[in-house]
Protein backbone atom coordinates (compact mmCIF):
# COMPACT_ATOMS: atom_id res chain seq x y z
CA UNK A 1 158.32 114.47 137.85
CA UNK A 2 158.61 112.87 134.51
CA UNK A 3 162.18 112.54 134.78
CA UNK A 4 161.85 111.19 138.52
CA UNK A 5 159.34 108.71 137.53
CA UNK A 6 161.78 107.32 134.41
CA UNK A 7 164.34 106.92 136.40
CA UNK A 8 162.36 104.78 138.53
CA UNK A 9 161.22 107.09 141.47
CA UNK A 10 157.63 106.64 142.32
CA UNK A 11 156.89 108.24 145.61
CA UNK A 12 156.44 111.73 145.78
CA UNK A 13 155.73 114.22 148.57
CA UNK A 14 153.34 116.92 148.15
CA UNK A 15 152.05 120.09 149.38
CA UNK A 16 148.41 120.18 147.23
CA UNK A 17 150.22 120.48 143.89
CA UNK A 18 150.72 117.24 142.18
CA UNK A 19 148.20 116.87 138.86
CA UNK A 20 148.10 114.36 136.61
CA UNK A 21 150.49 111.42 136.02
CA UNK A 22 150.11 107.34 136.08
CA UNK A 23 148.35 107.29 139.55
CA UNK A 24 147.97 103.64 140.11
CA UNK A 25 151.97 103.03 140.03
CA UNK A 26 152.88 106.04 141.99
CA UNK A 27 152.73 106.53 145.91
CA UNK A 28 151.32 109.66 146.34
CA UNK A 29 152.21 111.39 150.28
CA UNK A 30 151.07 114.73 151.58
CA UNK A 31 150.78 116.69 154.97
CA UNK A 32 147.70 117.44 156.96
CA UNK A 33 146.83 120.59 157.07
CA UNK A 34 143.10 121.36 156.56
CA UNK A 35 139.99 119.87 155.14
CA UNK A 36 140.83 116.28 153.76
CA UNK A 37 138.44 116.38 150.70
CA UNK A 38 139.27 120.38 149.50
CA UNK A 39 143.04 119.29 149.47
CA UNK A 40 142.18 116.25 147.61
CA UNK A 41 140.08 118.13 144.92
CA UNK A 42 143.23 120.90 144.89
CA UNK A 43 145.53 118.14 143.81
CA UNK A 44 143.45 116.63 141.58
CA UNK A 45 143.06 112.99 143.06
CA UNK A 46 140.65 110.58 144.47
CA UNK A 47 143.15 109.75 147.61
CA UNK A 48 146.96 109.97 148.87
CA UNK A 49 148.68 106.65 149.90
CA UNK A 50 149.38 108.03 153.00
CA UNK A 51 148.88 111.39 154.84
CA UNK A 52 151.20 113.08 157.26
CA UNK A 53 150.49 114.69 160.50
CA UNK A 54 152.58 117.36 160.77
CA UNK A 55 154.23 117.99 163.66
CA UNK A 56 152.60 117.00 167.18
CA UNK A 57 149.86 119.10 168.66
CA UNK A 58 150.34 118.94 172.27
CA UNK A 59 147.17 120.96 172.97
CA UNK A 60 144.65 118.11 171.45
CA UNK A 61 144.43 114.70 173.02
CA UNK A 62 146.42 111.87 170.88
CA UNK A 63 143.33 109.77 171.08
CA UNK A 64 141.52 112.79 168.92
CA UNK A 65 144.49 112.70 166.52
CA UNK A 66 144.43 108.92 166.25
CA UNK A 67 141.00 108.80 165.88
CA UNK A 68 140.61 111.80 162.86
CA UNK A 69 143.74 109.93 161.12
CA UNK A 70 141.36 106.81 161.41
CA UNK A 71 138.28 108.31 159.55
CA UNK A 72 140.21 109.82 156.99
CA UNK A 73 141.51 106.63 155.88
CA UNK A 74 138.12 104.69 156.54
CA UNK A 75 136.83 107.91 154.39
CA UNK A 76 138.88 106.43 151.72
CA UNK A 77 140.87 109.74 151.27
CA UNK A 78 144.43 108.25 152.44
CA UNK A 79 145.07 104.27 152.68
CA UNK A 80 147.70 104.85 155.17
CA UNK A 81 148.95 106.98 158.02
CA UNK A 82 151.99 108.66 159.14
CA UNK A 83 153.80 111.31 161.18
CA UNK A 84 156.43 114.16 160.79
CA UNK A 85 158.80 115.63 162.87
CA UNK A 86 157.24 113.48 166.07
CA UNK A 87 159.67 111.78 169.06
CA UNK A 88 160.02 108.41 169.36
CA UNK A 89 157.50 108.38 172.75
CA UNK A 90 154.65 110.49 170.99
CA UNK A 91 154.49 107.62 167.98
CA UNK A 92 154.70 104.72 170.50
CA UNK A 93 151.69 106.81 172.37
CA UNK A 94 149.77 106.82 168.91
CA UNK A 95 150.12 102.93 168.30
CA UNK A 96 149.56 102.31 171.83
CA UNK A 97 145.89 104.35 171.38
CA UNK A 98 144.93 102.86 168.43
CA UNK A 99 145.76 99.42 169.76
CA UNK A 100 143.87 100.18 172.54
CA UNK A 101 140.48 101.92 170.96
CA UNK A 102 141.14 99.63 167.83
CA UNK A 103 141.83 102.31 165.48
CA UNK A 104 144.66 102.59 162.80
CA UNK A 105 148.34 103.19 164.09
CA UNK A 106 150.57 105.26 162.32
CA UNK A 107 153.28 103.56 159.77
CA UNK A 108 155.99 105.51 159.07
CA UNK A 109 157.44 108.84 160.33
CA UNK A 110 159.15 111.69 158.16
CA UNK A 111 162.41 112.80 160.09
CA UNK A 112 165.31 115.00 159.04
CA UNK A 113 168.29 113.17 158.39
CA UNK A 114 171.99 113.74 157.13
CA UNK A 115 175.73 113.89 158.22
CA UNK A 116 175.01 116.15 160.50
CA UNK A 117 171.43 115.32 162.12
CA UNK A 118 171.84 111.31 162.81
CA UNK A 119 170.45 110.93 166.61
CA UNK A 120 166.82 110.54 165.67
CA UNK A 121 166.79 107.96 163.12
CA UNK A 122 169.64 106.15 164.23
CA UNK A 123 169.26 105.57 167.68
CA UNK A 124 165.50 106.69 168.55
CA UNK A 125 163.16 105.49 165.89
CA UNK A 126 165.25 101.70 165.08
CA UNK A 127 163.38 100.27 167.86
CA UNK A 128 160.00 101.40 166.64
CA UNK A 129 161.09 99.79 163.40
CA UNK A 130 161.36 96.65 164.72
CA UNK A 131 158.80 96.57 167.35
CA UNK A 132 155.83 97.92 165.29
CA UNK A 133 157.02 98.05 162.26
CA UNK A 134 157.47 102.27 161.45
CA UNK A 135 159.34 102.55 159.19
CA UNK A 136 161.48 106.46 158.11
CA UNK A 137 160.99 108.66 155.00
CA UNK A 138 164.11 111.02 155.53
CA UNK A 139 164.22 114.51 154.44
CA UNK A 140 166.74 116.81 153.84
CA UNK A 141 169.43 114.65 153.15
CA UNK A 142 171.92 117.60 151.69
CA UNK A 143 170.85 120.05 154.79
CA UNK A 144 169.09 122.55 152.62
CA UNK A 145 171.66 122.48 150.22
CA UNK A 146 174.76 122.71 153.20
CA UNK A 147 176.37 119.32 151.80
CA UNK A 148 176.90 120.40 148.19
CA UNK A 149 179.80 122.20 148.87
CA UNK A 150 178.62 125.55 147.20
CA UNK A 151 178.82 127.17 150.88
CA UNK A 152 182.13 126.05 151.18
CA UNK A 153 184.00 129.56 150.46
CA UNK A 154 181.19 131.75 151.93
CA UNK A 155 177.58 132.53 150.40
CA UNK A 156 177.10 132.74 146.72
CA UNK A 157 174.83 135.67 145.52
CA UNK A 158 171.15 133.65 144.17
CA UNK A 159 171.83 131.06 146.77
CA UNK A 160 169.14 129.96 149.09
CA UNK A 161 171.01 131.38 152.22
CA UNK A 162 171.18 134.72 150.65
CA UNK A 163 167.57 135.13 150.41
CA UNK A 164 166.39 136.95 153.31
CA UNK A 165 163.40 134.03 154.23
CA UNK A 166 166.35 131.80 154.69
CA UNK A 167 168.39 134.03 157.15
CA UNK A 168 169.06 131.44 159.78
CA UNK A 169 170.40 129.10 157.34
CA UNK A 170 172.74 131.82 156.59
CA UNK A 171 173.52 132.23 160.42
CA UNK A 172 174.17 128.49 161.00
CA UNK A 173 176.60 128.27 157.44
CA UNK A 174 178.59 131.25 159.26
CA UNK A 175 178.45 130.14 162.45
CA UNK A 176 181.75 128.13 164.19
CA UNK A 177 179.67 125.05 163.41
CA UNK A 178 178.99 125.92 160.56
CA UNK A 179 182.62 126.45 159.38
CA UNK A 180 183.68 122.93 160.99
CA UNK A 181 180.50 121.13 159.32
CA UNK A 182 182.47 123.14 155.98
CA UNK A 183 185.54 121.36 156.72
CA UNK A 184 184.56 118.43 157.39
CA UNK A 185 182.62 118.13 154.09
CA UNK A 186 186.14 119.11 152.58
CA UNK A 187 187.61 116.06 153.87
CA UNK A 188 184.30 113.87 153.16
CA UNK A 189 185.26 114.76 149.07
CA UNK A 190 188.20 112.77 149.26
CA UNK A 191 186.01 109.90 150.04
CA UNK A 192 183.74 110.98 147.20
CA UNK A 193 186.59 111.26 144.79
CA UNK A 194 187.52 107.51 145.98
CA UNK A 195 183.98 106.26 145.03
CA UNK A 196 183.80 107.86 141.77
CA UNK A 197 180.47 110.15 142.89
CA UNK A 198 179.58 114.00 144.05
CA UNK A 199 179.62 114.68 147.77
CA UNK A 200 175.90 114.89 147.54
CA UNK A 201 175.90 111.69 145.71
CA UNK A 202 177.46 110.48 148.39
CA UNK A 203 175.62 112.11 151.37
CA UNK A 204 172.13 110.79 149.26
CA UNK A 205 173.78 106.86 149.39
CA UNK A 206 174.80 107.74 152.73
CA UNK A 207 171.14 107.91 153.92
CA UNK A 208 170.13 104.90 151.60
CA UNK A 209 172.13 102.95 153.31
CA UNK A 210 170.40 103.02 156.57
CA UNK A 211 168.13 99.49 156.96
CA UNK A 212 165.28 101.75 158.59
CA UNK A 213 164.98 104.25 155.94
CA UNK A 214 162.12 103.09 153.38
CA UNK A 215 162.55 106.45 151.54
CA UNK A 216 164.58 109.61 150.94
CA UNK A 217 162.72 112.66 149.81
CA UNK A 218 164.57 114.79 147.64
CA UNK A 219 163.98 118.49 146.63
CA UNK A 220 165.57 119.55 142.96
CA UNK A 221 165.30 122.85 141.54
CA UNK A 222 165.87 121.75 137.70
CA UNK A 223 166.27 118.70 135.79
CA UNK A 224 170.24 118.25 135.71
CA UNK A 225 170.33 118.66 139.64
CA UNK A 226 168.02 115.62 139.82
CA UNK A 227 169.55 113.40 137.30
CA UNK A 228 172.88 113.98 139.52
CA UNK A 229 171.16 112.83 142.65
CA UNK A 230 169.44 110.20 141.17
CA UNK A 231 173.06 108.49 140.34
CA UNK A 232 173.49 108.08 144.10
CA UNK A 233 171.63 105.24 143.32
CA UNK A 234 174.65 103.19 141.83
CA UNK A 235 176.92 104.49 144.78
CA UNK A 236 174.97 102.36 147.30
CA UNK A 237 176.68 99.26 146.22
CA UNK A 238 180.07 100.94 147.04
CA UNK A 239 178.71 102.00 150.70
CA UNK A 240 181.10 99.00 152.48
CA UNK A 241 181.51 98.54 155.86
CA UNK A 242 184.73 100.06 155.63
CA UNK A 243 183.58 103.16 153.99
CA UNK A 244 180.54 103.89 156.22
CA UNK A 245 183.57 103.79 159.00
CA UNK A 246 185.86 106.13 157.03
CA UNK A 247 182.99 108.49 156.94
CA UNK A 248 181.79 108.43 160.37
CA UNK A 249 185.56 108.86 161.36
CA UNK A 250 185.74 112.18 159.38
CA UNK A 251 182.12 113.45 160.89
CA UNK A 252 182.99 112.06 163.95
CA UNK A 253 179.43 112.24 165.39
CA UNK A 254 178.22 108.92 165.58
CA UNK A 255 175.39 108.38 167.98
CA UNK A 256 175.88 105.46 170.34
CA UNK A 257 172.67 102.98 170.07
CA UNK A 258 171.97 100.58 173.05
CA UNK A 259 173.25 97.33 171.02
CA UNK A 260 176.41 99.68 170.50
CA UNK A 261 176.09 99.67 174.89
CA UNK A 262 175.36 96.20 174.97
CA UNK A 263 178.04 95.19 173.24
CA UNK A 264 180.61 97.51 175.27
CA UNK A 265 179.31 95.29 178.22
């Protein structure tokens, strides 16, 4: 965290572990999951800037969901709201509630993005962005660890996918996709080598890049894999038109948006 926060990073995302720290210049984000003040005490803090709600419950009422979102801000335990993993309609259902009971709609929704998981953020959630305002934390921008190239010659013994917990993400690095997705990324480090960066540099300033992402969470498991991702910082600059293009070329999975549509016509 210290090294994060040096290099200028000041959101994290937590899961009832963070301690300590400068707390009024950090933004502090963590998932719902059960009592509000017990998680609170767990990390250590007086509040979170804003609290996730995991995943959509279809069994309780969004009006209930709205409204316990609401009191735990008013509570003063979170200042802010958000969701993860929800659609597009279920978050326009949750502003439309609030507006309508005069409660507190959500503000930003955590959704996986990468090369290969684009639909969602780039053709879904852009119009909540600029009708009300929602903007995306991204996760998962190196597909649990997919786009670094170690998978590219098979699974490496003390890799994630070789742990047995993480047997489907050995099942979908084997599969035929998965062996195209490989290729691809092949090609994708010739665009890499052309910008000066790693492939997960790359993939990192790839996501940055987007106008509707406020944030990209990252997930390091030591120091020197962080300070690497943390230079995908200075490729951003180098993301031109004509290299966003050249990537989307190689991937060749671009989703069509309705100005893409409009534009056609």
């Amino acid at each position: 965290m210290t090294i994060a926060y040096e290099n200028g990073v000041n959101l994290f995302d937590t899961a009832e572990v963070y301690a300590g720290g400068k707390r009024s210049s950090l933004v502090i984000t963590t998932k719902l999951y059960w009592g509000g003040k017990s998680s609170l005490q767990r990390m250590q803090l007086e509040y979170v800037d804003v609290v996730f709600a995991n995943r959509p419950d279809s069994n309780t009422p969004m009006e209930e969901i709205v409204r316990a979102m609401t009191h735990v801000i008013n509570q003063g335990m979170s200042m802010y709201w958000g969701t993860s993993r929800w659609s597009a309609m279920e978050i326009m259902e949750a502003y439309s509630v609030a507006r309508q009971f005069n409660l507190i709609p959500p503000v930003c929704e955590q959704a996986e993005y990468h090369f290969f998981q684009r639909d969602k953020v780039e053709t879904q959630l852009p119009e909540l962005y600029h009708k009300i305002g929602v903007g995306v934390v991204s996760w998962s921008p190196l597909a649990c660890g997919i786009i670094t190239g170690k998978y590219e010659n098979g699974i490496p013994e003390c890799s994630r996918a070789s742990m047995k917990p993480y047997a489907w993400l050995k099942e979908k690095i084997v599969s035929e996709d998965g062996r195209k997705q490989q290729a691809k990324l092949k090609e994708l480090t010739t665009v890499s080598e052309k910008l000066g960066c790693t492939l997960p540099q790359l993939a990192i300033a790839w996501c940055l890049r987007n106008e509707g992402v406020s944030s990209v969470l990252l997930g390091t498991s030591n120091p020197i894999q962080l300070a690497e991702n943390l230079r995908a910082m200075e490729v951003i600059p180098k993301m031109t038109a004509g290299i966003v293009t050249e990537i989307d070329h190689v991937l060749g999975n671009r989703p069509h948006s309705k100005k893409d549509f409009h534009q056609a016509h």
